[in-house]
Structure formats: C-alpha cells, structure tokens
Protein backbone atom coordinates (compact mmCIF):
# COMPACT_ATOMS: atom_id res chain seq x y z
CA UNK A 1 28.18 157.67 58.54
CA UNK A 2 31.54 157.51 56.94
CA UNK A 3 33.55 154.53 57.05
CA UNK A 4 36.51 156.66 59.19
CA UNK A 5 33.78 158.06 61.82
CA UNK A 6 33.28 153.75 63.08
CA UNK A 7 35.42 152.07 65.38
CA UNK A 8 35.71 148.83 62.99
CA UNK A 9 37.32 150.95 60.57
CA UNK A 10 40.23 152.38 62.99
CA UNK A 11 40.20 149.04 64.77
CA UNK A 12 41.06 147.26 61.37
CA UNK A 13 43.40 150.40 60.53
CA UNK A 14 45.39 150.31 63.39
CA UNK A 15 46.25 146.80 63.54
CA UNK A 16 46.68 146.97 59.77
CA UNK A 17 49.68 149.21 60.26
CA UNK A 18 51.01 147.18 63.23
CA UNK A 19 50.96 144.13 61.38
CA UNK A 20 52.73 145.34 58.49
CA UNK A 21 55.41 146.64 60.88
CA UNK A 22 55.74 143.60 62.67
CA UNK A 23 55.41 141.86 58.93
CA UNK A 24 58.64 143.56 57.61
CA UNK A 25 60.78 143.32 60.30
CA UNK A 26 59.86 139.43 60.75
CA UNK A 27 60.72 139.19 57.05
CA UNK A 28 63.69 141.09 57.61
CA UNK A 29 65.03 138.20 59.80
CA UNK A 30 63.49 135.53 57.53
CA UNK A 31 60.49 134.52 59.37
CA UNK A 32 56.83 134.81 58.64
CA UNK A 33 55.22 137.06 60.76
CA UNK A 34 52.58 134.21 61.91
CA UNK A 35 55.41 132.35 63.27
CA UNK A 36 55.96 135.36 65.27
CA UNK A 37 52.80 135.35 66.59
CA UNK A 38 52.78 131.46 67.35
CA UNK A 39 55.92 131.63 69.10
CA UNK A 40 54.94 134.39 71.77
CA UNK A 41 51.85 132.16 72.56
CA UNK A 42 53.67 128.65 73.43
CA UNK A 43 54.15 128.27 76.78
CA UNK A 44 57.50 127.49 78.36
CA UNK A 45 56.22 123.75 79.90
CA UNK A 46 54.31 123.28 76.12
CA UNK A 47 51.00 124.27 75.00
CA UNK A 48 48.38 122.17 73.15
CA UNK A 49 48.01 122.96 69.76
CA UNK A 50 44.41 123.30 69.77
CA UNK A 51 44.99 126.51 72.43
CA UNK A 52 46.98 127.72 69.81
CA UNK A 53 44.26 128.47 67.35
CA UNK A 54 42.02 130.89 69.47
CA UNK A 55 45.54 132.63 71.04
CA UNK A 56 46.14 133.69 67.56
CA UNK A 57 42.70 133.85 65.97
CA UNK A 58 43.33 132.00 63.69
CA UNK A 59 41.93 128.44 61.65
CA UNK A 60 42.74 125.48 62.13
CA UNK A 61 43.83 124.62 58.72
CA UNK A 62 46.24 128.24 58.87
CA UNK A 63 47.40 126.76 61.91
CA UNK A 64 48.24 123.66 60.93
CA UNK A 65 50.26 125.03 58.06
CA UNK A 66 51.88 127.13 60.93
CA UNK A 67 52.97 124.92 62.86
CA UNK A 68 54.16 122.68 60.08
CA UNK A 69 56.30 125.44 58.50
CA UNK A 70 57.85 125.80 62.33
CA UNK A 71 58.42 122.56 62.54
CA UNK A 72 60.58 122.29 59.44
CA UNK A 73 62.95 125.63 60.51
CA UNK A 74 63.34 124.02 63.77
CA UNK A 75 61.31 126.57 65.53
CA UNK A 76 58.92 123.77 67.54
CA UNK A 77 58.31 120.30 68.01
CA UNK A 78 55.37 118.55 68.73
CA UNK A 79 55.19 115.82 71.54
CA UNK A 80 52.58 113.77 72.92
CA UNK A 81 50.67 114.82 76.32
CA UNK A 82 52.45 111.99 78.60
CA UNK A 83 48.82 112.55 80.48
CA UNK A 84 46.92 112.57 77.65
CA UNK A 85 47.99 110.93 74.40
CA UNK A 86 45.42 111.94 72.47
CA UNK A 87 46.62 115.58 72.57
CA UNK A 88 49.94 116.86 71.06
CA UNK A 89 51.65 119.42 73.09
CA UNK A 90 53.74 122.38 70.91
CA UNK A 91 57.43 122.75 72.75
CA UNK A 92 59.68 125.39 71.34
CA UNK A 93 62.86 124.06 70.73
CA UNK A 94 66.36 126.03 71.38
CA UNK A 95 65.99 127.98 68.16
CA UNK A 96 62.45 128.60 68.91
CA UNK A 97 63.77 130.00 72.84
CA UNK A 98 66.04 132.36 70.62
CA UNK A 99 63.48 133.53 67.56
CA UNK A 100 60.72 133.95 70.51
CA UNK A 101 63.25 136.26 72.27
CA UNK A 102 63.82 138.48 69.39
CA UNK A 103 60.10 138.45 68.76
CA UNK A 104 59.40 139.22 72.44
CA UNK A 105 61.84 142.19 72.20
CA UNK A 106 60.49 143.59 69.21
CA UNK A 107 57.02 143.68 71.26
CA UNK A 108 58.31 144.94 73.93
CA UNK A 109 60.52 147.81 72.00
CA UNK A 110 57.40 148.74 69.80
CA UNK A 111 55.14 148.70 73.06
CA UNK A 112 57.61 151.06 75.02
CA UNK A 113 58.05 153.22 71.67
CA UNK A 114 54.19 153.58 71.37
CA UNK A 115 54.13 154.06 75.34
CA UNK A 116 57.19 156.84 75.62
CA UNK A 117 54.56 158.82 72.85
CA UNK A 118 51.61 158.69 74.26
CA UNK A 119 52.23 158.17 77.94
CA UNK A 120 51.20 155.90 80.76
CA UNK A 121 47.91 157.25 81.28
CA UNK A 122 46.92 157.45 77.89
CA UNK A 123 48.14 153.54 77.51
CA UNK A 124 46.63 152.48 80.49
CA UNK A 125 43.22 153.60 79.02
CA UNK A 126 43.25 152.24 75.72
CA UNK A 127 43.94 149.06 76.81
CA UNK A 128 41.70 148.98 79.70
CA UNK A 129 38.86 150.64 76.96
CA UNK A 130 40.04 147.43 74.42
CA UNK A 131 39.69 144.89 77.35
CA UNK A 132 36.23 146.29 77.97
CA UNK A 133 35.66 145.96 74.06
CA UNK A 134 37.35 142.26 73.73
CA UNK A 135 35.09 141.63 76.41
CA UNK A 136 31.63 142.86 74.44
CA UNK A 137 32.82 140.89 71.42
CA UNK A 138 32.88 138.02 73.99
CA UNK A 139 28.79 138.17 73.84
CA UNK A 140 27.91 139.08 70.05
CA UNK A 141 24.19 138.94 71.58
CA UNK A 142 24.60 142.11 73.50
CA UNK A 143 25.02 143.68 70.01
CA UNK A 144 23.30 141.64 67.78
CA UNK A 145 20.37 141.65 69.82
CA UNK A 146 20.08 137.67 69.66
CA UNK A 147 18.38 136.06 66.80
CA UNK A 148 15.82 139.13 66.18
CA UNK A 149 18.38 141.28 64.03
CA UNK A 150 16.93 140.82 60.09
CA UNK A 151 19.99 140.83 57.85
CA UNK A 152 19.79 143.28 55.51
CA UNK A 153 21.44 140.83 53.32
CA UNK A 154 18.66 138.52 53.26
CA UNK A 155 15.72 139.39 50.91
C-alpha cells in the first residue's frame, strides 16, 4: 500500500495545507496561529483552561505557553472560578473580542470558499463522514482490537 492510497496520509495532508493557510495569514496580522485556535475555543461567559487543552489538542505544557503568550498581547486574562477557586477561568478581553472576530471571519470566509467549490452536498458529507471518523478515534479499541494487537515494533 502506498502511503497516498491511506486515509492518515490525506487526513495529515489536508490539514497540513489548511494550517499553513491559516498559519500565514495569522502571521500576516502578527499573531501565532495557536492563538488563533485558542481564541475561537473560549467561551463568551469564560472557559476553564483545562477545557482548553483537549478543544485544541493540544499539551498542557503548549498550552500553558499559549495562554501565557495571550496573556502578555492582551488577548485573555485569567480569573478565578468565583464557584470554584481552585480553577482559573480564560476570559477574552476587548482585544481578544476583536482578534477572535477576525479569526472567526477568516473561518468562516475559508469555510464558505471551500463550500461555494464543492457544494452543499458534497460538504455536508465530508463532515458528517469526519464526525463518524472523530467518533471511531473516540474508541481506539474498535481498531486496535484491545490489548491483543502485537506491535510490530516490539521484538
């Protein structure tokens, strides 16, 4: 099997190019592309930073140095839960509102390009095919086959 015949590979490919689009233009306006992604996930009423991690797939020591770089463009602030203070909530501030607006827009713009090209129906079953996949990842037994798979790695 070649590597282009597997759905990792065009998986991986795909968001490859999509991230480097997303990448330039967020440079473009002086912004890691992370911070991008951070600021579509934070709620309007704040979102706990631990949330934040799995949103974005990403560690917690990435994240950390996220939200930290954020924090020092005045993108976010971090408050205590006043229901919990052990947890630290993650509020965009007004520059945040503004930089998740333009990020929004570029999603949406790139969304409606990709959509105007390949058309609703097409759309509507990639992402309900991708929802089925996310879903499959979800239970890495169903393709692992549990703890009987021998690692080919391991001799």
């Amino acid at each position: 099997m070649q590597p282009q015949d597997t759905l990792d590979f065009h998986l991986r490919w795909g968001w490859a190019k999509l991230n480097r689009l997303y990448s330039a233009e967020a440079d473009r306006r002086g912004i890691p592309v992370s911070y991008v992604f951070a600021l579509l996930q934070v709620d309007r009423h704040g979102t706990p930073s631990t949330q934040l991690g799995p949103r974005m797939g990403m560690e917690a020591t990435s994240l950390s140095r996220t939200l930290n770089g954020m924090e020092s463009m005045g993108l976010i602030e971090r408050r205590s839960d006043s229901t919990d203070g052990r947890r630290a909530l993650v509020f965009l501030t007004p520059a945040g509102v503004a930089a998740r607006r333009e990020a929004r827009d570029l999603v949406k713009a790139v969304n409606g390009r990709i959509r105007d090209i390949l058309g609703d129906t097409e759309i509507e079953m990639l992402i309900s095919n991708l929802r089925k996949l996310n879903e499959i990842f979800d239970r890495p037994e169903q393709l692992l086959g549990g703890n009987n798979l021998q690692s080919p790695l391991a001799s």
